[in-house]
C-alpha atoms as a PDB file:
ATOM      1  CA  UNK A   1     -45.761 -33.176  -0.830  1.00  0.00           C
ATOM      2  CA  UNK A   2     -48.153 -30.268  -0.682  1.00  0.00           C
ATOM      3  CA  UNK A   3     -46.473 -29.482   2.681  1.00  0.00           C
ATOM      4  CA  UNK A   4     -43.228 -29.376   1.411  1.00  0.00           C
ATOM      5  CA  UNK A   5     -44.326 -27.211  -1.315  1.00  0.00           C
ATOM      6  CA  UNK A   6     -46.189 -24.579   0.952  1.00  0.00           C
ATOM      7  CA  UNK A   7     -42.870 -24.575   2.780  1.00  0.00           C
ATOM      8  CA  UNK A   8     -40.838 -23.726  -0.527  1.00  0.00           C
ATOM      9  CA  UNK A   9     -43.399 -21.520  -1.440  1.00  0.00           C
ATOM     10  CA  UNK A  10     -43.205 -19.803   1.925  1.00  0.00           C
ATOM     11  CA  UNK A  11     -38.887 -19.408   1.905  1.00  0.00           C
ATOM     12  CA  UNK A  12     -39.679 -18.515  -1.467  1.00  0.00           C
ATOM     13  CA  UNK A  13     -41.748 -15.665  -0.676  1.00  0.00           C
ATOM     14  CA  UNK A  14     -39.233 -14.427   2.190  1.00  0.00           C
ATOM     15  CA  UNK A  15     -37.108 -13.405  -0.396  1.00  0.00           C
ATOM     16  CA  UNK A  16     -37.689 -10.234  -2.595  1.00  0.00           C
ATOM     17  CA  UNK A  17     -38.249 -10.724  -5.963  1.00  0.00           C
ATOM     18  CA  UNK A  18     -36.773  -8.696  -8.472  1.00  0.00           C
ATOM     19  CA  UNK A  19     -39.811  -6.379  -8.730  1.00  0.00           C
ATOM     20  CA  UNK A  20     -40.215  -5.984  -5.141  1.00  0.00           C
ATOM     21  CA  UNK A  21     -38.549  -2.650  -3.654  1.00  0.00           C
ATOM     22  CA  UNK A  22     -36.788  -2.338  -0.607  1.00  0.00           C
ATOM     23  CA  UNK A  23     -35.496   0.697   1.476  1.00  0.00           C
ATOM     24  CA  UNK A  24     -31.509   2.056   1.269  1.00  0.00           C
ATOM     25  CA  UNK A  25     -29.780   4.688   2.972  1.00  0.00           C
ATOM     26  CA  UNK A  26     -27.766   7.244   1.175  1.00  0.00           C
ATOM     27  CA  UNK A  27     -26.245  10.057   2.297  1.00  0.00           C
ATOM     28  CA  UNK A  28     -28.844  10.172   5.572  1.00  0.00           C
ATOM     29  CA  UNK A  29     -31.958  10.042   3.148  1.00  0.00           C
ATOM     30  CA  UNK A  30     -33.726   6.777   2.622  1.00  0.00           C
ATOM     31  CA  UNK A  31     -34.709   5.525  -1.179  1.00  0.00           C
ATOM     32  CA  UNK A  32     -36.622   2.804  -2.245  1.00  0.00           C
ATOM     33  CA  UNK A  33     -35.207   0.935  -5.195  1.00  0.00           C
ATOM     34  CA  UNK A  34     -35.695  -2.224  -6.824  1.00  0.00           C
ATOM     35  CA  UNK A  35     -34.253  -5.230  -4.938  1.00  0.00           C
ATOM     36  CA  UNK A  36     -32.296  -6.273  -7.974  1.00  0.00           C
ATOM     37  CA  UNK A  37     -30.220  -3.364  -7.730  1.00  0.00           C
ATOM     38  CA  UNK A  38     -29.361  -2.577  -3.293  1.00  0.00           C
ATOM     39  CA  UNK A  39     -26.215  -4.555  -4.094  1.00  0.00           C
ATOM     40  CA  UNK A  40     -25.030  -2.459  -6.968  1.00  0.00           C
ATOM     41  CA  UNK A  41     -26.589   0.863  -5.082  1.00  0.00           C
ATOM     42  CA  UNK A  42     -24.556  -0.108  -1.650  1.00  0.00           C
ATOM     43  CA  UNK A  43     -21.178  -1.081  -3.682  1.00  0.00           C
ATOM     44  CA  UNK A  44     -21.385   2.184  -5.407  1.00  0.00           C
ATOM     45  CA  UNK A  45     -22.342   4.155  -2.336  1.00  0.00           C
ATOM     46  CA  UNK A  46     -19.332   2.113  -0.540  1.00  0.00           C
ATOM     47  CA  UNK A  47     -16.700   3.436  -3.423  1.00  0.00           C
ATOM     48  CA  UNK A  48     -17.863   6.631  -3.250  1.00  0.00           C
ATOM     49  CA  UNK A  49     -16.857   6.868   0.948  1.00  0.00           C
ATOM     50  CA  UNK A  50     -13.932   4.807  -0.112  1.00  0.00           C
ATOM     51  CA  UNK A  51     -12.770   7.543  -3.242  1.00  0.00           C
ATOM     52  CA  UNK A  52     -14.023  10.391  -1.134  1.00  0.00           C
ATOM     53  CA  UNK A  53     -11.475   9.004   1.882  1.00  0.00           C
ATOM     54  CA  UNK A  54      -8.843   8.264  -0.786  1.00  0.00           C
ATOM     55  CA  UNK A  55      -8.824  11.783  -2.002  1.00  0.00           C
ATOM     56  CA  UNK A  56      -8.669  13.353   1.678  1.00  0.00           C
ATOM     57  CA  UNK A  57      -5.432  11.445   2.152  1.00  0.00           C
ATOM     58  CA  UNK A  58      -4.207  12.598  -1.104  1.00  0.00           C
ATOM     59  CA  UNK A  59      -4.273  15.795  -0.081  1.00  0.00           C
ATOM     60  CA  UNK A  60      -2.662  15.671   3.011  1.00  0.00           C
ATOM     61  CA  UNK A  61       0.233  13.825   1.258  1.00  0.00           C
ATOM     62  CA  UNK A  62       0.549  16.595  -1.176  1.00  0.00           C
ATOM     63  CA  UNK A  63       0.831  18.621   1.341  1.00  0.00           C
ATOM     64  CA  UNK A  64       2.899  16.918   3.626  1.00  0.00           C
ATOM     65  CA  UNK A  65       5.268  16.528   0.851  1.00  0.00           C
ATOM     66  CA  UNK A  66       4.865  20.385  -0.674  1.00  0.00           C
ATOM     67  CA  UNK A  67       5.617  20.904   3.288  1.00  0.00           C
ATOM     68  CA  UNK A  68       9.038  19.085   3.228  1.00  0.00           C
ATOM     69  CA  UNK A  69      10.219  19.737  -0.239  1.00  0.00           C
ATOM     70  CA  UNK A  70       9.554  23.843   0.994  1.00  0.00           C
ATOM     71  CA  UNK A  71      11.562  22.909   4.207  1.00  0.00           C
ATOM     72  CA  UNK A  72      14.184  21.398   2.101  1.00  0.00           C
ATOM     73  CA  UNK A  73      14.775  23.969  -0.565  1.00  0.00           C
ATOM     74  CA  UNK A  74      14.740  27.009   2.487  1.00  0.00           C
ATOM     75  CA  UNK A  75      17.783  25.129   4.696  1.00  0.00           C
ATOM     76  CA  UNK A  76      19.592  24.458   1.487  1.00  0.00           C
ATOM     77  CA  UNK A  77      19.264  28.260   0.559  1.00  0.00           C
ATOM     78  CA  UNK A  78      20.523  29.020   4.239  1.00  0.00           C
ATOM     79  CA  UNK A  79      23.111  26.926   4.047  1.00  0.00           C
ATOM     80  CA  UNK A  80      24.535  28.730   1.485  1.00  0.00           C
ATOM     81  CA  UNK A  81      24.094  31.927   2.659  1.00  0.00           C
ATOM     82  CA  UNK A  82      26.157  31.265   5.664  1.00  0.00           C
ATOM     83  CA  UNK A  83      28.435  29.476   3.818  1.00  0.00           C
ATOM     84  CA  UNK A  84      28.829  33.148   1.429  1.00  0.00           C
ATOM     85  CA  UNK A  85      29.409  34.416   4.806  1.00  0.00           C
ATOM     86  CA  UNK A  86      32.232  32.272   6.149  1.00  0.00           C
ATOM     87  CA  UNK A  87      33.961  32.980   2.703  1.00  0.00           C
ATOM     88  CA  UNK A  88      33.494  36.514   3.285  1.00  0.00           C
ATOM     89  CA  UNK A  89      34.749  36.164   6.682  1.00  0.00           C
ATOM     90  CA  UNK A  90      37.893  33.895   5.804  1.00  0.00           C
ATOM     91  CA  UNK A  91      38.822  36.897   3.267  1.00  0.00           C
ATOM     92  CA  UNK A  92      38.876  39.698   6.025  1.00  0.00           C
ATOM     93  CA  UNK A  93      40.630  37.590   8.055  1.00  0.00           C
ATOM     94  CA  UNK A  94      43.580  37.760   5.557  1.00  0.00           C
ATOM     95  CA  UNK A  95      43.967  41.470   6.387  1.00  0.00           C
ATOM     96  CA  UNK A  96      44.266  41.372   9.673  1.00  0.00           C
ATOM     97  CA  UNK A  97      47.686  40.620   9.921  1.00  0.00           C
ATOM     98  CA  UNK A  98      48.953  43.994   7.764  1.00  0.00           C
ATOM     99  CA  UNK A  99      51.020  46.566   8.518  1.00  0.00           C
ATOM    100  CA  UNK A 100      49.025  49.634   7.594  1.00  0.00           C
ATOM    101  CA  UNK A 101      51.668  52.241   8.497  1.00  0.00           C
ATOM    102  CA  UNK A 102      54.232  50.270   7.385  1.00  0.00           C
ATOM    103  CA  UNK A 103      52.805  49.440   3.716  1.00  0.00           C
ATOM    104  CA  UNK A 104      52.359  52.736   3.485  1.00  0.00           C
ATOM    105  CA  UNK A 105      55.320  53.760   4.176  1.00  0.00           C
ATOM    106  CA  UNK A 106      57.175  50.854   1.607  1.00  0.00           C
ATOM    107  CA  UNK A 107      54.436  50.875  -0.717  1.00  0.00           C
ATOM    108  CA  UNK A 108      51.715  53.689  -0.759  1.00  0.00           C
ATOM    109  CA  UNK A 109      49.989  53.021  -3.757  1.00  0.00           C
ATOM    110  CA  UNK A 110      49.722  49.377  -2.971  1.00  0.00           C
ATOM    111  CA  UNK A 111      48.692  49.947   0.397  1.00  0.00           C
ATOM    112  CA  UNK A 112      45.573  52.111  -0.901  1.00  0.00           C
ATOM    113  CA  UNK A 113      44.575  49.786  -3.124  1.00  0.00           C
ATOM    114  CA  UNK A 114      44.675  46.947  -0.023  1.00  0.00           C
ATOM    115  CA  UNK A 115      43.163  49.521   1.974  1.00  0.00           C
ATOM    116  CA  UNK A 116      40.411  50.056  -0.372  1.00  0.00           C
ATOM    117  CA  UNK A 117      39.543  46.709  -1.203  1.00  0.00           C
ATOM    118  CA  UNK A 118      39.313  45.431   2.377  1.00  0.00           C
ATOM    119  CA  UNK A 119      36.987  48.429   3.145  1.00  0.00           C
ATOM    120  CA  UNK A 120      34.853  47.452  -0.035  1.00  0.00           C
ATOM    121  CA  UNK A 121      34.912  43.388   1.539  1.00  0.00           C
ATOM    122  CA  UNK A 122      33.677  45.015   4.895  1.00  0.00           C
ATOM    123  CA  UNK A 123      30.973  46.979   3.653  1.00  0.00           C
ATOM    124  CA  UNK A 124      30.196  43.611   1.081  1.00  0.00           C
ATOM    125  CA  UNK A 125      30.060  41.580   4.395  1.00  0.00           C
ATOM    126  CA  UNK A 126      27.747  43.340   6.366  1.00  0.00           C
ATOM    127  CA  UNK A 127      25.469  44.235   3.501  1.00  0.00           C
ATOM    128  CA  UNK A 128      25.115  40.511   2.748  1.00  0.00           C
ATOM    129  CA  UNK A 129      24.966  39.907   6.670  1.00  0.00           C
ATOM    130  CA  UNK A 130      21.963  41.977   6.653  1.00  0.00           C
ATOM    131  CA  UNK A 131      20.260  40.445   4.072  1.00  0.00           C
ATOM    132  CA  UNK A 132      20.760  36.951   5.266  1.00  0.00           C
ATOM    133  CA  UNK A 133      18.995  38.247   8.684  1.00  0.00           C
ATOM    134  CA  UNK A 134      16.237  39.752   6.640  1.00  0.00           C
ATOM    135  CA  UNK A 135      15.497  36.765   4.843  1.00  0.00           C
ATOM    136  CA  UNK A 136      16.065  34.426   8.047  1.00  0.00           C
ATOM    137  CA  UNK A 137      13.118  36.248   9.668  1.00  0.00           C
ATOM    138  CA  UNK A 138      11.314  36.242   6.567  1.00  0.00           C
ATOM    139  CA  UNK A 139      11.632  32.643   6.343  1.00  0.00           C
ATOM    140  CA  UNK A 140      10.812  32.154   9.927  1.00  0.00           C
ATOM    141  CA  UNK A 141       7.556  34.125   9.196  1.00  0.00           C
ATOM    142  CA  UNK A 142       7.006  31.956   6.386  1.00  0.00           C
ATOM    143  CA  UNK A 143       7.086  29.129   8.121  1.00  0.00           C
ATOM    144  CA  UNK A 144       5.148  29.822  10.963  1.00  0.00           C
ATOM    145  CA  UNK A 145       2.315  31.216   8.730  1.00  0.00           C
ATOM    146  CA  UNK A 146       2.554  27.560   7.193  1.00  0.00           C
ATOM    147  CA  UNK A 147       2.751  25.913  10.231  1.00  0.00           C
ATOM    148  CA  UNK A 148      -0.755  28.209  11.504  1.00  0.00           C
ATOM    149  CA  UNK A 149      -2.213  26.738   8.395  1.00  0.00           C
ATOM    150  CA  UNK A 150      -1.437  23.214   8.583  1.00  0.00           C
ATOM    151  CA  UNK A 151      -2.968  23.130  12.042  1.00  0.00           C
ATOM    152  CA  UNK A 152      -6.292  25.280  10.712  1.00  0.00           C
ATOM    153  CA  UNK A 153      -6.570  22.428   7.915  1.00  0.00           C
ATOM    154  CA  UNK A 154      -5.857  19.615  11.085  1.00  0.00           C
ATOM    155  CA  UNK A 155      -8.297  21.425  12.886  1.00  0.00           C
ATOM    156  CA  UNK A 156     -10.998  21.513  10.566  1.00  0.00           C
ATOM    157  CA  UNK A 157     -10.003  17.249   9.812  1.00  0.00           C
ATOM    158  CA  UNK A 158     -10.959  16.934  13.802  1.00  0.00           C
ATOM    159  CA  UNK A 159     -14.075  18.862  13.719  1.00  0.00           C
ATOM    160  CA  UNK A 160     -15.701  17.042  11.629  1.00  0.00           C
ATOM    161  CA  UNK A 161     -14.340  13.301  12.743  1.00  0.00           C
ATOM    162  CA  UNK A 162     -14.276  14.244  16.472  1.00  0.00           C
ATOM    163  CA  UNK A 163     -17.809  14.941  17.889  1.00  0.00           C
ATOM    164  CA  UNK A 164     -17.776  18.458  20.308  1.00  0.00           C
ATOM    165  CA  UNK A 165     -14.147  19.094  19.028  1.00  0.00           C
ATOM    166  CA  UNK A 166     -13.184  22.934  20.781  1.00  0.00           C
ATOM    167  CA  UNK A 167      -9.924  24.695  21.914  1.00  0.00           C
ATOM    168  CA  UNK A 168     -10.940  23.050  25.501  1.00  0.00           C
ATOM    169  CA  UNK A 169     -10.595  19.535  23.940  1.00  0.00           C
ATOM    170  CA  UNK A 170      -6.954  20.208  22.495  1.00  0.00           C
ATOM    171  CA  UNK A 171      -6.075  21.664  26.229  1.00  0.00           C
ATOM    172  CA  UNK A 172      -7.008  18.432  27.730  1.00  0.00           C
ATOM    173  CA  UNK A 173      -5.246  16.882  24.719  1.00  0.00           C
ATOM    174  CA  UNK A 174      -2.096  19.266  25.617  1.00  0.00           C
ATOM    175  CA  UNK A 175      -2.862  18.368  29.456  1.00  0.00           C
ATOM    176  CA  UNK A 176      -2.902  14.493  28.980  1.00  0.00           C
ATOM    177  CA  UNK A 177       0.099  14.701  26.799  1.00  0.00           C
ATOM    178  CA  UNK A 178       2.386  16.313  29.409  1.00  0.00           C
ATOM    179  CA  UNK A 179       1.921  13.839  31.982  1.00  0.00           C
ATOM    180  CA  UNK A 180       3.774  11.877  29.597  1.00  0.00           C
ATOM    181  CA  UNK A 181       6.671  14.194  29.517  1.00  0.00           C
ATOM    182  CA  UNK A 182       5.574  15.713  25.810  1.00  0.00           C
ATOM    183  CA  UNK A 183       5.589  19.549  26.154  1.00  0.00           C
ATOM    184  CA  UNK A 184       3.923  21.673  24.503  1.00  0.00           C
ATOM    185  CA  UNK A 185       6.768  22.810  21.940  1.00  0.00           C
ATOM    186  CA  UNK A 186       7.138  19.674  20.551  1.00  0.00           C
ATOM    187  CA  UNK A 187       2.799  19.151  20.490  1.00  0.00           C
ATOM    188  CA  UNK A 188       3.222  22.568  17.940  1.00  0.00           C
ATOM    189  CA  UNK A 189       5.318  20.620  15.711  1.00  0.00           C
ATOM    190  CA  UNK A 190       2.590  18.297  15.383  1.00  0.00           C
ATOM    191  CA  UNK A 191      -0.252  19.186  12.515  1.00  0.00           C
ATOM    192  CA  UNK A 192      -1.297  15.419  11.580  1.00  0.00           C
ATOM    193  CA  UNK A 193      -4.851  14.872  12.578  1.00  0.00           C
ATOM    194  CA  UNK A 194      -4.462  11.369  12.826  1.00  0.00           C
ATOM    195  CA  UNK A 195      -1.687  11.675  15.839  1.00  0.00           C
ATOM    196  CA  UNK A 196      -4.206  13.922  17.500  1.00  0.00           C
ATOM    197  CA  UNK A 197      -7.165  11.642  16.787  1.00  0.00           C
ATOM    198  CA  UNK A 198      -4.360   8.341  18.468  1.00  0.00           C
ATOM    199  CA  UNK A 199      -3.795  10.846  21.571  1.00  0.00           C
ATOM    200  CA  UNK A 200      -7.511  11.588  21.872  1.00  0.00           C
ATOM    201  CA  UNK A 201      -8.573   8.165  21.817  1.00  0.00           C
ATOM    202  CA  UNK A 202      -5.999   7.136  24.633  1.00  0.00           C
ATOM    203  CA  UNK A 203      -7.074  10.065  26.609  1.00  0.00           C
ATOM    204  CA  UNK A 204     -10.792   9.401  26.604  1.00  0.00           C
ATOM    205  CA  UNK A 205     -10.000   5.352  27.119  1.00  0.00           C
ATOM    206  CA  UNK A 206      -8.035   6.743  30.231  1.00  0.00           C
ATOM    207  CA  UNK A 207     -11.140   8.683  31.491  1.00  0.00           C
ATOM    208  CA  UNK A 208     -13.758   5.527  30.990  1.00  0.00           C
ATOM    209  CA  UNK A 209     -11.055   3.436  32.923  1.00  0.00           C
ATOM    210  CA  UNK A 210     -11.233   5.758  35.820  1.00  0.00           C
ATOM    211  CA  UNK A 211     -14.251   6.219  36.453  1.00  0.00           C
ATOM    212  CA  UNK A 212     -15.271   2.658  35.960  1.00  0.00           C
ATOM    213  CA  UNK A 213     -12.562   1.929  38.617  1.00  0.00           C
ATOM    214  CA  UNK A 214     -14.163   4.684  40.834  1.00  0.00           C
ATOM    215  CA  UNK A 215     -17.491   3.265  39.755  1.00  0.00           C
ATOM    216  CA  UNK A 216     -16.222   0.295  41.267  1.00  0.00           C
ATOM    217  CA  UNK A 217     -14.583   1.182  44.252  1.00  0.00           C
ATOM    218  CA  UNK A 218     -17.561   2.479  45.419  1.00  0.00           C
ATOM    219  CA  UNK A 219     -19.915  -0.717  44.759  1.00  0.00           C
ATOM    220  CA  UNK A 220     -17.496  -2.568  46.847  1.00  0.00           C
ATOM    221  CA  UNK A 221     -17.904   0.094  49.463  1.00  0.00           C
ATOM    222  CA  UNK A 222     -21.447  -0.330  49.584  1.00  0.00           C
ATOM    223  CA  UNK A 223     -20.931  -4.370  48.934  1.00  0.00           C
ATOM    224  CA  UNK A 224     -19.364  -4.543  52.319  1.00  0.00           C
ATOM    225  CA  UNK A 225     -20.236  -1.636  54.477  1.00  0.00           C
ATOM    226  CA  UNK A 226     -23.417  -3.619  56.987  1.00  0.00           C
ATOM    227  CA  UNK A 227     -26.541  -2.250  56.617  1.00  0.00           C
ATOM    228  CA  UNK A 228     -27.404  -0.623  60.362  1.00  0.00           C
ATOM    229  CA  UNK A 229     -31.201   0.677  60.986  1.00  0.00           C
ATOM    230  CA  UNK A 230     -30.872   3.325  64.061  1.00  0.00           C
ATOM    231  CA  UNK A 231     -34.317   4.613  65.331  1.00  0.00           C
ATOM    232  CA  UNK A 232     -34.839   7.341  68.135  1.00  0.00           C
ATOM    233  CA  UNK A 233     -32.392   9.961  68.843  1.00  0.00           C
ATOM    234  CA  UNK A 234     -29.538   7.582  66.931  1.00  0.00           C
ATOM    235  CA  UNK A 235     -31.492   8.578  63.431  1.00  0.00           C
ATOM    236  CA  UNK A 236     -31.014  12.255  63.988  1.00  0.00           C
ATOM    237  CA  UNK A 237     -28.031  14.363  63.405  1.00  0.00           C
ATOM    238  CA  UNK A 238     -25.287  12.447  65.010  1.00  0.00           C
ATOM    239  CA  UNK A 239     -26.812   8.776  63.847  1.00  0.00           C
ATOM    240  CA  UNK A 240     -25.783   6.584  61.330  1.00  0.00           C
ATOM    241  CA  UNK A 241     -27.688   6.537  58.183  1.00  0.00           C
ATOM    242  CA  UNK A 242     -27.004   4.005  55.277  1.00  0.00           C
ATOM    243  CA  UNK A 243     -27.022   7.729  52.823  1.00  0.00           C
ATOM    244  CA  UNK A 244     -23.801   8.661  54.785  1.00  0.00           C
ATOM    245  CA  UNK A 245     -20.563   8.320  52.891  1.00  0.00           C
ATOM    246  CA  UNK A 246     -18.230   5.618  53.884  1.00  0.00           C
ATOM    247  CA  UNK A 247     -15.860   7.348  56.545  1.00  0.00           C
ATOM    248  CA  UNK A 248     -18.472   9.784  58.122  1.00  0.00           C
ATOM    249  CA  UNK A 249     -20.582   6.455  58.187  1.00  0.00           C
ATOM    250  CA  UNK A 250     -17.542   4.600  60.273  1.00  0.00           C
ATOM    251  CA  UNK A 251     -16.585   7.382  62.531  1.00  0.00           C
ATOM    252  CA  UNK A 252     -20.296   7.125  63.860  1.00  0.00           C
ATOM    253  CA  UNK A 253     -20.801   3.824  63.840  1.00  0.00           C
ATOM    254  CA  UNK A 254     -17.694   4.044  65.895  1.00  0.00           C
ATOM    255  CA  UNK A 255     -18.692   6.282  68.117  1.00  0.00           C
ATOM    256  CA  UNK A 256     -22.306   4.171  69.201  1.00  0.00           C
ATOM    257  CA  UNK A 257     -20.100   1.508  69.702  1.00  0.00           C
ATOM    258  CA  UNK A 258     -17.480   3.792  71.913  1.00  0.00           C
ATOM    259  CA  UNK A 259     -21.286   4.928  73.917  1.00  0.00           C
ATOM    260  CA  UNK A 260     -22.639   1.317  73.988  1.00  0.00           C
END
């Protein structure tokens, strides 16, 4: 019995007590804190990551979506520009087919008027063409100022969740990518962080597989390649040392043979 409360007494005393403290992690600082509360201090440290994550993604929906609802509004708006411009176009068309001199001469009053209006349409038309092509580019610019920003924000996402992240990293990212037939046009249209975090993954789980498959290409090298000990003038230059690489190591081994 008095063994078997010892033992309780020892299981007992494994366990901390609810005055006892014990040591949590926060933030990359250590606190002590009464045992009674590390559950409540790691569940609330574990909704803060969760909240902080939930907000990140948050804001790249809003503004993924801002993104598309921008896109959206700016085709509909061209749209209807060259629409305005195929209307203009269908209306000069109709005075194509008139007989200037011959209005004139039937008509001269009427024919001015036609004469002026068309004129008038003409000047409308390329006033309006202009403008379009003004606000095309200005769009354009738009767009690719967005675009700059949206990778600048994806940019700044991959610094800080991919360690040594650098311009040389995305050109091995843009490298890896092409062997795979994606060029680099279509890689621009691509400002998500987590399709460049997917593609940076593969590409470094590429790069571990080969060299562990050089790695062990050359253990089975050395696995089967005999181990020759050559004293006298066979050790010098021309002699075949076990440091020698595989084919410089045959062609001499070889070559004693060849002698011998």
């Amino acid at each position: 019995m008095e063994d078997e409360d010892a033992t309780a007494f020892d299981a007992a005393g494994a366990q901390p007590g609810a005055g006892d403290m014990v040591q949590v992690e926060h933030e990359g600082e250590v606190y002590e804190v009464p045992a009674a509360l590390q559950n409540a201090f790691l569940a609330q440290t574990d909704y803060a990551q969760k909240m902080q994550a939930l907000s990140g993604h948050a804001r790249e929906l809003d503004t993924r979506h801002h993104a598309l609802g921008r896109a959206a509004e700016l085709a509909e708006q061209a749209l209807a520009d060259r629409a305005q411009l195929h209307v203009l176009d269908l209306h000069l068309a109709t005075y194509q087919g008139v007989d200037w001199n011959g209005l004139a001469a039937e008509d001269p009053q009427r024919a001015e008027l036609l004469w002026r209006q068309f004129q008038e349409t003409q000047a409308v038309r390329a006033e309006f063409a202009q403008v379009v092509a003004h606000s095309h580019d200005r769009r354009r610019l738009d767009a690719e100022r967005e675009k700059a920003q949206q990778f600048a924000s994806a940019g700044q996402v991959l610094a800080r969740e991919i360690e040594g992240w650098s311009p040389d990293v995305a050109n091995k990212l843009v490298e890896y990518a092409a062997a795979f037939g994606v060029t680099l046009d279509e890689l621009r249209e691509v400002a998500d962080p987590r399709l460049w975090r997917i593609l940076h993954r593969a590409q470094q789980g590429d790069e571990a597989a080969q060299r562990q498959a050089t790695a062990d290409s050359t253990a089975q090298i050395q696995a089967v390649r005999p181990a020759v000990t050559v004293t006298g003038a066979a050790a010098g230059s021309g002699g075949v040392r076990d440091e020698l690489g595989a084919a410089e190591w045959m062609r001499r081994r070889n070559a004693q043979v060849t002698r011998g």
